[in-house]
Protein backbone atom coordinates (compact mmCIF):
# COMPACT_ATOMS: atom_id res chain seq x y z
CA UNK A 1 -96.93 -163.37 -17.95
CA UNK A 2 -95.14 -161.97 -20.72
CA UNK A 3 -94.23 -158.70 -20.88
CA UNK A 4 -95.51 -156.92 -24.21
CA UNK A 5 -93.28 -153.71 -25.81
CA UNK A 6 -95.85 -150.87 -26.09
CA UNK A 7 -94.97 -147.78 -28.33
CA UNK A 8 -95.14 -144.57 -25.95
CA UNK A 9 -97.83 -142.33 -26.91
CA UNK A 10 -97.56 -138.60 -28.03
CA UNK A 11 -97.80 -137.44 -24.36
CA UNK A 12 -95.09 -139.79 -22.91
CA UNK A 13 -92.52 -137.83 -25.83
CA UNK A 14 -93.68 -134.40 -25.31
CA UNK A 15 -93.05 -135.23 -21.68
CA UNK A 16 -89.81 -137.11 -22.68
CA UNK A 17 -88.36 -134.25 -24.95
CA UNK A 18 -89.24 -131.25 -22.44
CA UNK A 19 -86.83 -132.91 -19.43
CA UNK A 20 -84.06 -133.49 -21.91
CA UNK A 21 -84.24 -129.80 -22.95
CA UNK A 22 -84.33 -128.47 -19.43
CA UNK A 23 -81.31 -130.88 -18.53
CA UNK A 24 -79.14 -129.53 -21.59
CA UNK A 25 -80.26 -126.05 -20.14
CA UNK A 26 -79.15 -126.58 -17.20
CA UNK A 27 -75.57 -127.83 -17.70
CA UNK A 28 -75.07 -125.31 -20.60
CA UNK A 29 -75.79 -122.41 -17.23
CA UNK A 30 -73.84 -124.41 -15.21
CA UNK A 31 -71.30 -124.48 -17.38
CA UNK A 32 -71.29 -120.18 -17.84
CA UNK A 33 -71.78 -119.07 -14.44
CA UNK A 34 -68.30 -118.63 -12.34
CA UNK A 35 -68.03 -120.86 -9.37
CA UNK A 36 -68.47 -118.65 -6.34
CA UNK A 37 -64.66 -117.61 -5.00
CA UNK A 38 -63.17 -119.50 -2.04
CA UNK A 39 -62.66 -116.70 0.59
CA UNK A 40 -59.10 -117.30 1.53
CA UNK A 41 -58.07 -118.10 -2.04
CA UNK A 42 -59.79 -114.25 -3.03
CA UNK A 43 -58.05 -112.21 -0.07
CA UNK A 44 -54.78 -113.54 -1.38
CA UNK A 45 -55.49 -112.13 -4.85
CA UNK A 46 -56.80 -108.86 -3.39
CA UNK A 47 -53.45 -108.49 -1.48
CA UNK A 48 -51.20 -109.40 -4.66
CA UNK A 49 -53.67 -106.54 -6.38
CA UNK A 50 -53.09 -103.99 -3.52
CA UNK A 51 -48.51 -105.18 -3.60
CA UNK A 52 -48.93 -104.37 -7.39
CA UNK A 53 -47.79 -105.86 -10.39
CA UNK A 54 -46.05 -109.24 -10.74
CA UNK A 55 -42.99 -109.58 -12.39
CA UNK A 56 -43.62 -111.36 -15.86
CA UNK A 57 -42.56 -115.58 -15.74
CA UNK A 58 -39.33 -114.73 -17.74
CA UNK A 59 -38.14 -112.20 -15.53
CA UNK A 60 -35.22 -113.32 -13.36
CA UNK A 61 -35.44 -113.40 -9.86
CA UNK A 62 -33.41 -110.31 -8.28
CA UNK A 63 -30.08 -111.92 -7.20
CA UNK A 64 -29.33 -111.89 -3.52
CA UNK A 65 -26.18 -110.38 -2.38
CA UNK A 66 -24.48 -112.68 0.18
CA UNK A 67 -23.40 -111.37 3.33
CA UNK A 68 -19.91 -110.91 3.76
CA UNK A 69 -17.68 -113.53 6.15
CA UNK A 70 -15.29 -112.53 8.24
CA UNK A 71 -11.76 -113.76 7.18
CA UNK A 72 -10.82 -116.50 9.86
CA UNK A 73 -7.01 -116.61 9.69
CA UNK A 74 -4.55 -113.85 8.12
CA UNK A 75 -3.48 -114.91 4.40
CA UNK A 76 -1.48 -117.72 4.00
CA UNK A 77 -2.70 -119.15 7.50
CA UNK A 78 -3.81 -122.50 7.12
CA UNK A 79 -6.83 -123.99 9.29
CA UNK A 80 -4.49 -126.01 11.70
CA UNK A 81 -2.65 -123.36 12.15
CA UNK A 82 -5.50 -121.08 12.60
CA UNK A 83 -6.67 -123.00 15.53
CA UNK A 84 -3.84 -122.05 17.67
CA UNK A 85 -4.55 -118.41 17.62
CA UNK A 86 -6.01 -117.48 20.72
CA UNK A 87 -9.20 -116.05 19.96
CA UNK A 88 -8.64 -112.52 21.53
CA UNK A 89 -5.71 -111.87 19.33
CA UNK A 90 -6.09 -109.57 16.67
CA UNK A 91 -2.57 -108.28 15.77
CA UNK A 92 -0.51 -111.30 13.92
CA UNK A 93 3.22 -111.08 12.52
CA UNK A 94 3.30 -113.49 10.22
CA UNK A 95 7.14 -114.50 9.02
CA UNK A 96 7.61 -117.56 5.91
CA UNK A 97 10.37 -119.30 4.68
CA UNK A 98 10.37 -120.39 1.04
CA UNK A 99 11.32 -124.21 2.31
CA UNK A 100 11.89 -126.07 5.42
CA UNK A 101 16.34 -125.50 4.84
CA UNK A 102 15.80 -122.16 3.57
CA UNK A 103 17.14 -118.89 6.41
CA UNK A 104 15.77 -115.97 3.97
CA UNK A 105 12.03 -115.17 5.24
CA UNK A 106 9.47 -112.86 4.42
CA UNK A 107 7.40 -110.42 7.67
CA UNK A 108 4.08 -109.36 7.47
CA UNK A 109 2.13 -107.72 9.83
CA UNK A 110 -1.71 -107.91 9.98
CA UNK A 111 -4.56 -106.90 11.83
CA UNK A 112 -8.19 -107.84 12.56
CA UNK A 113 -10.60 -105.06 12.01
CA UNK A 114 -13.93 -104.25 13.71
CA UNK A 115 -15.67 -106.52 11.12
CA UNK A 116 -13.49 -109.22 11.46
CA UNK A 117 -11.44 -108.70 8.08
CA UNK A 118 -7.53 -109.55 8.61
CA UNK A 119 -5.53 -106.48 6.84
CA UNK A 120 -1.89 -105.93 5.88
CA UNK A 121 -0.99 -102.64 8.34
CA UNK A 122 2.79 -103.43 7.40
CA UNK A 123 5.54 -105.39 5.71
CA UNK A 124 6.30 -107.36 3.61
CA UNK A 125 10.22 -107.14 4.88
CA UNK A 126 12.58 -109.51 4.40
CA UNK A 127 14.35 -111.17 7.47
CA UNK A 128 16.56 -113.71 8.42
CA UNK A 129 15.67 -116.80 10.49
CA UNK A 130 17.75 -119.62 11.60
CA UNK A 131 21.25 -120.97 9.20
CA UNK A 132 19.66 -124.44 9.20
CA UNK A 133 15.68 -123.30 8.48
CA UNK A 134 12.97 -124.57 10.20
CA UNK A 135 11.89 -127.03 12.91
CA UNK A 136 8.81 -128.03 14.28
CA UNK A 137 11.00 -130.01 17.17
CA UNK A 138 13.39 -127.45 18.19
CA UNK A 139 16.58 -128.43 20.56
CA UNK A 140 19.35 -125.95 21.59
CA UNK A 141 22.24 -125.62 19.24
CA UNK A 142 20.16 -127.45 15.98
CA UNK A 143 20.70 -123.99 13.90
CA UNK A 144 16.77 -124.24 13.47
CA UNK A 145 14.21 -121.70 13.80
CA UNK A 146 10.92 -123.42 16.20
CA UNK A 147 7.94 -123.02 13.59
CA UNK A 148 4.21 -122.54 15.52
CA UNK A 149 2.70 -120.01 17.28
CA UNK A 150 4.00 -117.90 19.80
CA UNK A 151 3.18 -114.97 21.97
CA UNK A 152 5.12 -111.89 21.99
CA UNK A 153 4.82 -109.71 24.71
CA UNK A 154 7.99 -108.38 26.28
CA UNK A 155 10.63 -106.09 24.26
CA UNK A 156 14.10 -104.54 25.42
CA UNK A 157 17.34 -103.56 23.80
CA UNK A 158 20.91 -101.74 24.15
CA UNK A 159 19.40 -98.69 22.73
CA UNK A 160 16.73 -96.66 24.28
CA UNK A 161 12.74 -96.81 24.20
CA UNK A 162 11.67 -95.83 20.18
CA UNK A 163 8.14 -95.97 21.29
CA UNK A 164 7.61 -99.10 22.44
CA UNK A 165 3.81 -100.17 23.53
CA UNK A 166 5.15 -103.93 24.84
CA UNK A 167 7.32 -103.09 28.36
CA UNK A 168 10.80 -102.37 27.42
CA UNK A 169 13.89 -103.45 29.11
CA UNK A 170 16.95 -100.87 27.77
CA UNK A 171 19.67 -102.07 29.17
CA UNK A 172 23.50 -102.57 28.71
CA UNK A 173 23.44 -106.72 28.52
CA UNK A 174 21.62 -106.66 25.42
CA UNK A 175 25.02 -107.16 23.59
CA UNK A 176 26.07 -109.54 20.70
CA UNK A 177 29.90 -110.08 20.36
CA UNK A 178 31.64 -112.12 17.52
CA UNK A 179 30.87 -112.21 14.26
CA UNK A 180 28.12 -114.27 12.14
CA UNK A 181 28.03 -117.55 9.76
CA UNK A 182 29.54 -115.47 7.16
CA UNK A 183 31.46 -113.43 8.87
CA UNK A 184 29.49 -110.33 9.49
CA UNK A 185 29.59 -108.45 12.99
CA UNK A 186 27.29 -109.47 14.95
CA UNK A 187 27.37 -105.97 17.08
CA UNK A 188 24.05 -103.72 17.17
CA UNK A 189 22.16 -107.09 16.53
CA UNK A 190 20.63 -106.81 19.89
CA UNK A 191 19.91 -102.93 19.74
CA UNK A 192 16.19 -104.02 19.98
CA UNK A 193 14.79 -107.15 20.26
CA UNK A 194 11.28 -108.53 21.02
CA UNK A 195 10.93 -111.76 22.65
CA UNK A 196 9.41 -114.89 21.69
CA UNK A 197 7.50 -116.87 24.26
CA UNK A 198 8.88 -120.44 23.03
CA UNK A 199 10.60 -121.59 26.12
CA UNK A 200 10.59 -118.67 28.78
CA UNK A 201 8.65 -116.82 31.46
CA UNK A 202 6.34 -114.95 29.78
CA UNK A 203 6.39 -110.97 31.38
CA UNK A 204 10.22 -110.67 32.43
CA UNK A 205 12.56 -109.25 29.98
CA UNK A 206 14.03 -110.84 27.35
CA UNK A 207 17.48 -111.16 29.16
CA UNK A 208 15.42 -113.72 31.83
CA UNK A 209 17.73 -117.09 31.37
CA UNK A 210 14.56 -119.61 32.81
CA UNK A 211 13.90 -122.44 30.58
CA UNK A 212 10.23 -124.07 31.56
CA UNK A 213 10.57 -126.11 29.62
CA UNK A 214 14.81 -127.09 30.36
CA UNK A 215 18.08 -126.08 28.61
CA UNK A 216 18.27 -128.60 26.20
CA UNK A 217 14.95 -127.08 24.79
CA UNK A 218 17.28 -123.71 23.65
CA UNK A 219 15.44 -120.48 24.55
CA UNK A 220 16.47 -116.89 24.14
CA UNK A 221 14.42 -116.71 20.72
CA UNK A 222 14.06 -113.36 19.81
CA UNK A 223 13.20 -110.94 16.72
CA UNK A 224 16.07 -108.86 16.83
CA UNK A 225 18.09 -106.58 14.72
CA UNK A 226 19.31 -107.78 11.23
CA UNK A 227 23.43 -108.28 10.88
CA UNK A 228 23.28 -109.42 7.42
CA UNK A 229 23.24 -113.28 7.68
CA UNK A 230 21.35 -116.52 8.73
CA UNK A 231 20.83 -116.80 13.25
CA UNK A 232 21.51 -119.31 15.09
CA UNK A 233 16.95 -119.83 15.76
CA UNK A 234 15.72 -115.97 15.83
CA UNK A 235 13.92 -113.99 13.13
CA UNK A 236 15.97 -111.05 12.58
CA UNK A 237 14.96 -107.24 10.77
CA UNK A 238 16.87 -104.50 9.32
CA UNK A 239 17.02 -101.79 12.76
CA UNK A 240 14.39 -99.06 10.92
CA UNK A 241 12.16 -102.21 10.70
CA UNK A 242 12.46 -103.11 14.36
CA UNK A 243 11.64 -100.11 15.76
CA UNK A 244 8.35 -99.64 13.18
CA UNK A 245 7.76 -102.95 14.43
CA UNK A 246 7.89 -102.23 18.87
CA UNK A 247 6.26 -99.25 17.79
CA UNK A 248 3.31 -101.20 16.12
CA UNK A 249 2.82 -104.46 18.37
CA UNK A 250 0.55 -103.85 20.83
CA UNK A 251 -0.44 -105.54 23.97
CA UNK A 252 -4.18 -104.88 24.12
CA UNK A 253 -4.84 -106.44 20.35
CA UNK A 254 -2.80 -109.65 22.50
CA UNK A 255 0.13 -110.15 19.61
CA UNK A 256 1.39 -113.01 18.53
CA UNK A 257 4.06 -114.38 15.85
CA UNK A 258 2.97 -117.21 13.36
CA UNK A 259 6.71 -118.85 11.57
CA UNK A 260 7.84 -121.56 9.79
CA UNK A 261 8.17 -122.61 6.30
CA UNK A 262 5.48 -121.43 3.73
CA UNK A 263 3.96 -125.16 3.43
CA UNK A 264 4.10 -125.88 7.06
CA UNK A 265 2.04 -122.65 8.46
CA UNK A 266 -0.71 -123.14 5.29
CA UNK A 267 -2.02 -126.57 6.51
């Protein structure tokens, strides 16, 4: 049957026109009244309220002040070298050559404070090492000072005790006849000395001949008094030094010497 159109009377409109009207009403209230707050989202912006006012957008953010590092190694000691610093040490006598050939150095002592800072407590002197330089593969009679790290902890000389904290050996066979590579005395050279552990028994004076590691290794390497010219492998100091220096080294901060050649010991 077909379906006829049929033009809605007046009630159908009135009818009509009230539910549109009600419907704009409704979205238009919608629209105005705030959504209710989600709880969590509300006790956040009470707290910011209570903590006070933000900074504005274009304010910086407050820089943050790093903490400080402790220094690992003393200047000029490289990370290789670094590693073979026992850890309990915390006095280092650091001594540099300009070059591998060169035997003018430079001695600096240093200490490791509280906070784990290395800091210059004396030097720079100049010193002497070995006619020939530097060698990281020392042999007796190669007029080469052995670069690396080495212990120190025995001292001794001709001349008595100036205050020595290592355990000192005075005695009479600290002597140094002859003459030098230029032709300086050598005498008074051996007033006080501090030995090296590179190829002895560490804790017997410095006089003990034993070679660990044999004779052919040399041995009997020493910081000793200064005569004015290149050694034959120690590290030598003008006297005044030396005895600042025994008096300074001390066996409870476990002392040790770092030498060689600028380049070498910065690696």
């Amino acid at each position: 049957m077909p379906v006829r159109n049929v033009r809605p009377g007046p009630r159908v409109l009135t009818a009509a026109l009230c539910a549109t009207l009600a419907l704009i009403g409704y979205v238009k209230v919608s629209q105005e009244r705030p959504a209710a707050p989600n709880t969590a989202s509300g006790a956040r912006v009470a707290a910011a309220k209570n903590a006070g006012p933000e900074a504005p957008p274009s304010s910086p953010a407050s820089p943050v002040t790093p903490k400080p590092q402790a220094d690992s190694a003393p200047p000029g000691v490289g990370p290789v070298t670094r590693t073979r610093i026992p850890d309990g040490t915390s006095q280092v006598f650091v001594v540099t050559g300009r070059t591998q050939d060169t035997n003018e150095s430079t001695a600096v002592l240093y200490e490791r404070d509280p906070a784990g800072r290395w800091r210059r407590t004396a030097g720079p002197w100049a010193a002497h090492n070995a006619l020939r330089g530097w060698t990281d593969d020392h042999w007796a009679g190669d007029l080469r000072t052995p670069t690396g790290v080495f212990r120190l902890g025995d001292a001794g000389g001709r001349l008595p005790d100036p205050g020595s904290k290592l355990p000192y050996d005075q005695d009479e066979e600290f002597v140094s006849p002859g003459v030098g590579f230029l032709g300086e005395p050598l005498e008074g050279s051996f007033d006080y000395v501090v030995a090296i552990d590179y190829n002895r028994i560490p804790g017997t004076t410095p006089l003990n001949k034993e070679r660990p590691l044999g004779l052919e290794r040399g041995g009997g390497v020493w910081i000793h008094v200064d005569h004015g010219g290149p050694t034959q492998a120690c590290v030598s100091l003008t006297a005044d030094v030396m005895q600042q220096l025994l008096r300074a080294l001390d066996p409870a901060k476990e002392p040790v010497i770092v030498m060689g050649p600028a380049d070498t010991i910065a690696r």
